[in-house]
C-alpha atoms as a PDB file:
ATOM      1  CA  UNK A   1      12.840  17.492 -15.519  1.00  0.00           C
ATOM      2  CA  UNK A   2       9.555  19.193 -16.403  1.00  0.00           C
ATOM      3  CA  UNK A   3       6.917  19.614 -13.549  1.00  0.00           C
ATOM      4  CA  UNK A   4       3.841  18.588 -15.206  1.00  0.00           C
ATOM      5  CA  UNK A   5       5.588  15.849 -17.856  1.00  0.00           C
ATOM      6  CA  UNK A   6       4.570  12.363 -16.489  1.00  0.00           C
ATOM      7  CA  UNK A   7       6.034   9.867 -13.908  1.00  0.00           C
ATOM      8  CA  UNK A   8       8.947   7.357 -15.545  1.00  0.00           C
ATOM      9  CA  UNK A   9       7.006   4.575 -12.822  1.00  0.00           C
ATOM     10  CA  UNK A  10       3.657   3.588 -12.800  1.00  0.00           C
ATOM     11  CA  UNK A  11       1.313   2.681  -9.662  1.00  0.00           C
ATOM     12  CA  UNK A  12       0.412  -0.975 -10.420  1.00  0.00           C
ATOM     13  CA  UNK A  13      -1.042  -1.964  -6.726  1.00  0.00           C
ATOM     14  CA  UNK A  14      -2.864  -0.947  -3.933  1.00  0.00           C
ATOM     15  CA  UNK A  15      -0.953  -3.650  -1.436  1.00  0.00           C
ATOM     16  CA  UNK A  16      -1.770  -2.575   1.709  1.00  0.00           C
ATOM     17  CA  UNK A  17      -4.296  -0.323   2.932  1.00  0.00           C
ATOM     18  CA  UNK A  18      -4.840   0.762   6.872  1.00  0.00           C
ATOM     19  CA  UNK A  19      -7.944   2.462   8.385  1.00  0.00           C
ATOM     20  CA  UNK A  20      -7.884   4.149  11.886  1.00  0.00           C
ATOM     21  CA  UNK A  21     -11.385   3.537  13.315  1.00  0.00           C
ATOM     22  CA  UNK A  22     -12.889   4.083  16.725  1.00  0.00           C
ATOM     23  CA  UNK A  23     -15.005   0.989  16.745  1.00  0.00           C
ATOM     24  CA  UNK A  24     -12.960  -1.753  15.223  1.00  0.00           C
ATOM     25  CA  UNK A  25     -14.693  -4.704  15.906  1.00  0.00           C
ATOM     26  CA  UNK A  26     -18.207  -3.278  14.395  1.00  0.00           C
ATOM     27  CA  UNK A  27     -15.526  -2.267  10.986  1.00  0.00           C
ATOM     28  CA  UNK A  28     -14.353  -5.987  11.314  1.00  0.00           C
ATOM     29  CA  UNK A  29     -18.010  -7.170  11.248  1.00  0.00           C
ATOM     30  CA  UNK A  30     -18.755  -5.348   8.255  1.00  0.00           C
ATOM     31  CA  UNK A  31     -16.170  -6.523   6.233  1.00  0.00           C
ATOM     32  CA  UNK A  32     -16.099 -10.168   7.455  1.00  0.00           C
ATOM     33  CA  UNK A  33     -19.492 -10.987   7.930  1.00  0.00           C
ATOM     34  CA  UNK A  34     -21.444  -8.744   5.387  1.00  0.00           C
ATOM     35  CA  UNK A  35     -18.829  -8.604   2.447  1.00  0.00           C
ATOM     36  CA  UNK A  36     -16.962 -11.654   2.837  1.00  0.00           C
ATOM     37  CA  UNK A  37     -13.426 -10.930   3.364  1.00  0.00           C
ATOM     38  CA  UNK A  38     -11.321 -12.976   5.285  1.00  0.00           C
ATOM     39  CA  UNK A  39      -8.986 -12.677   7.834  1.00  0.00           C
ATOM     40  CA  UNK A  40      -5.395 -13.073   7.720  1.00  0.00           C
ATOM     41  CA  UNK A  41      -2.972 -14.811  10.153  1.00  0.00           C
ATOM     42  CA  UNK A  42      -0.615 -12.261  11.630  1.00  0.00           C
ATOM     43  CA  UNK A  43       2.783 -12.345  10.685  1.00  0.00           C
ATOM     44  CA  UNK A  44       4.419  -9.305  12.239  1.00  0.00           C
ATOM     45  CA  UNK A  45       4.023  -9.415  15.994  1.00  0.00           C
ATOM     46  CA  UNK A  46       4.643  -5.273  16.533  1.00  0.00           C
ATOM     47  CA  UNK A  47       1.394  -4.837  15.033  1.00  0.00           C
ATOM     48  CA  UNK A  48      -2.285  -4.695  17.080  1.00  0.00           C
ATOM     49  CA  UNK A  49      -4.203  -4.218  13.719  1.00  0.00           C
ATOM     50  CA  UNK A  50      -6.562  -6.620  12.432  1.00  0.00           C
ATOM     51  CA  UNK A  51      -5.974  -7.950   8.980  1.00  0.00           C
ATOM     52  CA  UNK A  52      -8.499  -8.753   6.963  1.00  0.00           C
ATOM     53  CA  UNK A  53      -7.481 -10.370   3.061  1.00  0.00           C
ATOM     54  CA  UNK A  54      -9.972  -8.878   0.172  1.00  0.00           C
ATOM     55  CA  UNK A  55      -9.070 -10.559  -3.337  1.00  0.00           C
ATOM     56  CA  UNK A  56      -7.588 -13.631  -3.731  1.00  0.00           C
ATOM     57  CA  UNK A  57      -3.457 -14.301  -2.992  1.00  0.00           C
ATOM     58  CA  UNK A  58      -1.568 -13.486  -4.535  1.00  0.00           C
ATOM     59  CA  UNK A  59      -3.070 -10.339  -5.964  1.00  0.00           C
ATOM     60  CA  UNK A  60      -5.025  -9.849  -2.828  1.00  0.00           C
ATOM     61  CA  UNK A  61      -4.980  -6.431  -1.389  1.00  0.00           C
ATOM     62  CA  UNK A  62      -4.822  -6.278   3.051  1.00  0.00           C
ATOM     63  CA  UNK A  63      -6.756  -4.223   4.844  1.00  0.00           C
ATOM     64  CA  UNK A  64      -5.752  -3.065   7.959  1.00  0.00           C
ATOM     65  CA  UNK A  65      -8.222  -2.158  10.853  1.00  0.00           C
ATOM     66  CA  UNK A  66      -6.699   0.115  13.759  1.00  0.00           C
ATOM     67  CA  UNK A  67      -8.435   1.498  16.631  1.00  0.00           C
ATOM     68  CA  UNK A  68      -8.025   5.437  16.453  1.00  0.00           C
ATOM     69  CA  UNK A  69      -5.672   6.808  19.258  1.00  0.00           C
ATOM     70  CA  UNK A  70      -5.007  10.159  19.130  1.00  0.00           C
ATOM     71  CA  UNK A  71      -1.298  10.985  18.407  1.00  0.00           C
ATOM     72  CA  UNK A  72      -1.030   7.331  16.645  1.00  0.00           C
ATOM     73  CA  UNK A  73      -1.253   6.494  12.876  1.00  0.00           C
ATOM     74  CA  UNK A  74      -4.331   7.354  11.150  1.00  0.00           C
ATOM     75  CA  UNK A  75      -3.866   5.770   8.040  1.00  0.00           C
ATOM     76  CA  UNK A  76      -1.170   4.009   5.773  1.00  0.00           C
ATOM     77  CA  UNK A  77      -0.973   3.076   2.778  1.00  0.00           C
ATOM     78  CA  UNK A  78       1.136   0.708   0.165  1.00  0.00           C
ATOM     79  CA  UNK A  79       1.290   0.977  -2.826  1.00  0.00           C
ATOM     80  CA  UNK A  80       3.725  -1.466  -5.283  1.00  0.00           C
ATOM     81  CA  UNK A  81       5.140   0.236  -8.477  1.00  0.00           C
ATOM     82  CA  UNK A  82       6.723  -1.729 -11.203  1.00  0.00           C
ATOM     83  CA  UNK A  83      10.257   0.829 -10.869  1.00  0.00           C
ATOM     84  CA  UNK A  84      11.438   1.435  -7.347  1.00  0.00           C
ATOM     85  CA  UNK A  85      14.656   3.310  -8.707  1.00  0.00           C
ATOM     86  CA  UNK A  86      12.418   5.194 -11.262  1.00  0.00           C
ATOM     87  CA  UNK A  87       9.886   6.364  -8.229  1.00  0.00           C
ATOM     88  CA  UNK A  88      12.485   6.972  -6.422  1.00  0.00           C
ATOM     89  CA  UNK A  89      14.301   9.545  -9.058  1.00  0.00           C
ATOM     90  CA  UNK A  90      11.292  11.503  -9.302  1.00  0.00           C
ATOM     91  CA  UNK A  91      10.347  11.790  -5.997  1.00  0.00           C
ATOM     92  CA  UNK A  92      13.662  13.563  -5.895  1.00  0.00           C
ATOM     93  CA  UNK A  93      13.323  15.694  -8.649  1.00  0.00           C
ATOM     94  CA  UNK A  94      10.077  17.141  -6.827  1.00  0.00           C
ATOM     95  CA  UNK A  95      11.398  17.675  -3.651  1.00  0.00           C
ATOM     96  CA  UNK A  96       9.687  15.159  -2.159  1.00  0.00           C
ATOM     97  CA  UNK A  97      11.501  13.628   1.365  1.00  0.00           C
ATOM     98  CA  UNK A  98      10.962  10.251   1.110  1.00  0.00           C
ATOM     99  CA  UNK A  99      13.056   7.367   3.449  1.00  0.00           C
ATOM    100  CA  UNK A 100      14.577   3.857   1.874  1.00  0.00           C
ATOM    101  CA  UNK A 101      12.791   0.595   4.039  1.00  0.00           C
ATOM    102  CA  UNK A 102      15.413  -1.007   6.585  1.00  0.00           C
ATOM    103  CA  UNK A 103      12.441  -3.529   6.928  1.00  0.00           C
ATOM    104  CA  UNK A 104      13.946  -6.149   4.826  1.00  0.00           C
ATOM    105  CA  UNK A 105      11.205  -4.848   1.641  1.00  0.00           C
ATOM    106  CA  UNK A 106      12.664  -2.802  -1.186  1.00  0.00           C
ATOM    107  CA  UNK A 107      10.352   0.467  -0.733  1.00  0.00           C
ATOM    108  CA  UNK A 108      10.187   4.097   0.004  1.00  0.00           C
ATOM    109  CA  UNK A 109       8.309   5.682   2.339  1.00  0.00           C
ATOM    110  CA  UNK A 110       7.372   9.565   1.895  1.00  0.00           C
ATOM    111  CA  UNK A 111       8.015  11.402   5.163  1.00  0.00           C
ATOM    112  CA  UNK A 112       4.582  12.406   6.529  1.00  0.00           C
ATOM    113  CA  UNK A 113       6.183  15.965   8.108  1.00  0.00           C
ATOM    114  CA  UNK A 114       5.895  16.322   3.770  1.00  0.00           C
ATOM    115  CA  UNK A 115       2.296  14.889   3.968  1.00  0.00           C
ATOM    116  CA  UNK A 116       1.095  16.951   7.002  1.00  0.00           C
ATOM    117  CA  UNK A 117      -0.546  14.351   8.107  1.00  0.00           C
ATOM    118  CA  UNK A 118      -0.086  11.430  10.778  1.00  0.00           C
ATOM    119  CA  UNK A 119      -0.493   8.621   7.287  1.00  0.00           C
ATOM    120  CA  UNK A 120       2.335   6.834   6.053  1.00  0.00           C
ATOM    121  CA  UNK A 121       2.728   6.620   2.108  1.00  0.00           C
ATOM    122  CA  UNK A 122       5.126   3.865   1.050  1.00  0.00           C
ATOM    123  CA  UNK A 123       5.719   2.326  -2.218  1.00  0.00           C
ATOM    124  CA  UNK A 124       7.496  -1.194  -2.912  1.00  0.00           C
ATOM    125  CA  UNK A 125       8.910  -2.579  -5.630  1.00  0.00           C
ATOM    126  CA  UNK A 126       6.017  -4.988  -6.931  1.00  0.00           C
ATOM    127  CA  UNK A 127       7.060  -8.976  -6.710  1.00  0.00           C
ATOM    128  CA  UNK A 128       8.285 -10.316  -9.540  1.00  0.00           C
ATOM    129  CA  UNK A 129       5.157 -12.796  -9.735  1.00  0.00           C
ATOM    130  CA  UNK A 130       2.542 -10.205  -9.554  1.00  0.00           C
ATOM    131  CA  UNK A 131       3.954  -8.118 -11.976  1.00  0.00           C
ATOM    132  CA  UNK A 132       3.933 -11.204 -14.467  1.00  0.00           C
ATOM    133  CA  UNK A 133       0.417 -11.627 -13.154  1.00  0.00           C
ATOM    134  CA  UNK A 134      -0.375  -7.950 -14.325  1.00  0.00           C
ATOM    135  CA  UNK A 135       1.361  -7.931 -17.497  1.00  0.00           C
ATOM    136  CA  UNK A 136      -0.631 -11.266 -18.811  1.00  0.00           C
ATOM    137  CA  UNK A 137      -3.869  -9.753 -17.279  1.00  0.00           C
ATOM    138  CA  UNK A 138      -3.421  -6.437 -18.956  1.00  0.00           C
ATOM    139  CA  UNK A 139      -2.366  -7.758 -22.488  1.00  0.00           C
ATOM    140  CA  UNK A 140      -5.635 -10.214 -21.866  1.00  0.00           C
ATOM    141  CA  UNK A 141      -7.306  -7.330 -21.923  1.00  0.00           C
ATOM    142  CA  UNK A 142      -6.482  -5.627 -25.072  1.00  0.00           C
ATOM    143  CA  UNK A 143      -8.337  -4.988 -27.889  1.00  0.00           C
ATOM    144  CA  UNK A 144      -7.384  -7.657 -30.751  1.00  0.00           C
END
């Protein structure tokens, strides 16, 4: 495979996106009270983050807010793609260490020794029902 031809995936998705802060609760003020978001019920106990929902489900996007410790995780990030396997093969074919989710999700997360940073880059196989959602919105869109 060439190094500069062109992924065989695309990125459809920003799912899930995580901020490290040191002052959470003025972050959570900003994004509640000034632009509206709203906050979303926990559903995995292991995590102290606060979600917040901005969109509208299902093709909302959550926004994670993390107090900054030092030697914790700064950032993360999910993105969906519309071909796990494909993102997968090319990873590969650029050297790129990347780990298969045991978390029940079909997704790969790049190891973050390859990042040099303390962020975690995952991608997931989009849903089914958002990827309809994109395919009407983008052929909507579409010059006639």
């Amino acid at each position: 495979m060439e190094k500069n031809s062109s992924p065989s995936f695309k990125i459809l998705w920003v799912n899930t996106c995580t901020l490290g802060v040191l002052n959470r609760s003025f972050l959570g003020r900003l994004w509640v009270e000034v632009l509206g978001t709203a906050p979303v019920v926990k559903t995995i106990e292991m995590l102290d983050d606060d979600i917040l929902c901005v969109g509208t489900p299902p093709e909302y996007t959550g926004l994670m807010i993390d107090t900054l410790d030092k030697g914790k995780l700064t950032g993360h990030i999910v993105m969906w793609v519309d071909d796990l396997e494909a993102a997968a093969a090319w990873l590969e074919s650029r050297h790129v260490p990347f780990s298969r989710s045991t978390a029940g999700y079909d997704g790969l997360e790049i190891d973050r020794t390859y990042l040099g940073e303390n962020v975690c880059v995952r991608l997931d196989q989009i849903p089914e029902q958002i990827l309809e959602l994109h395919r009407s919105l983008h052929a909507a869109l579409q010059p006639r």
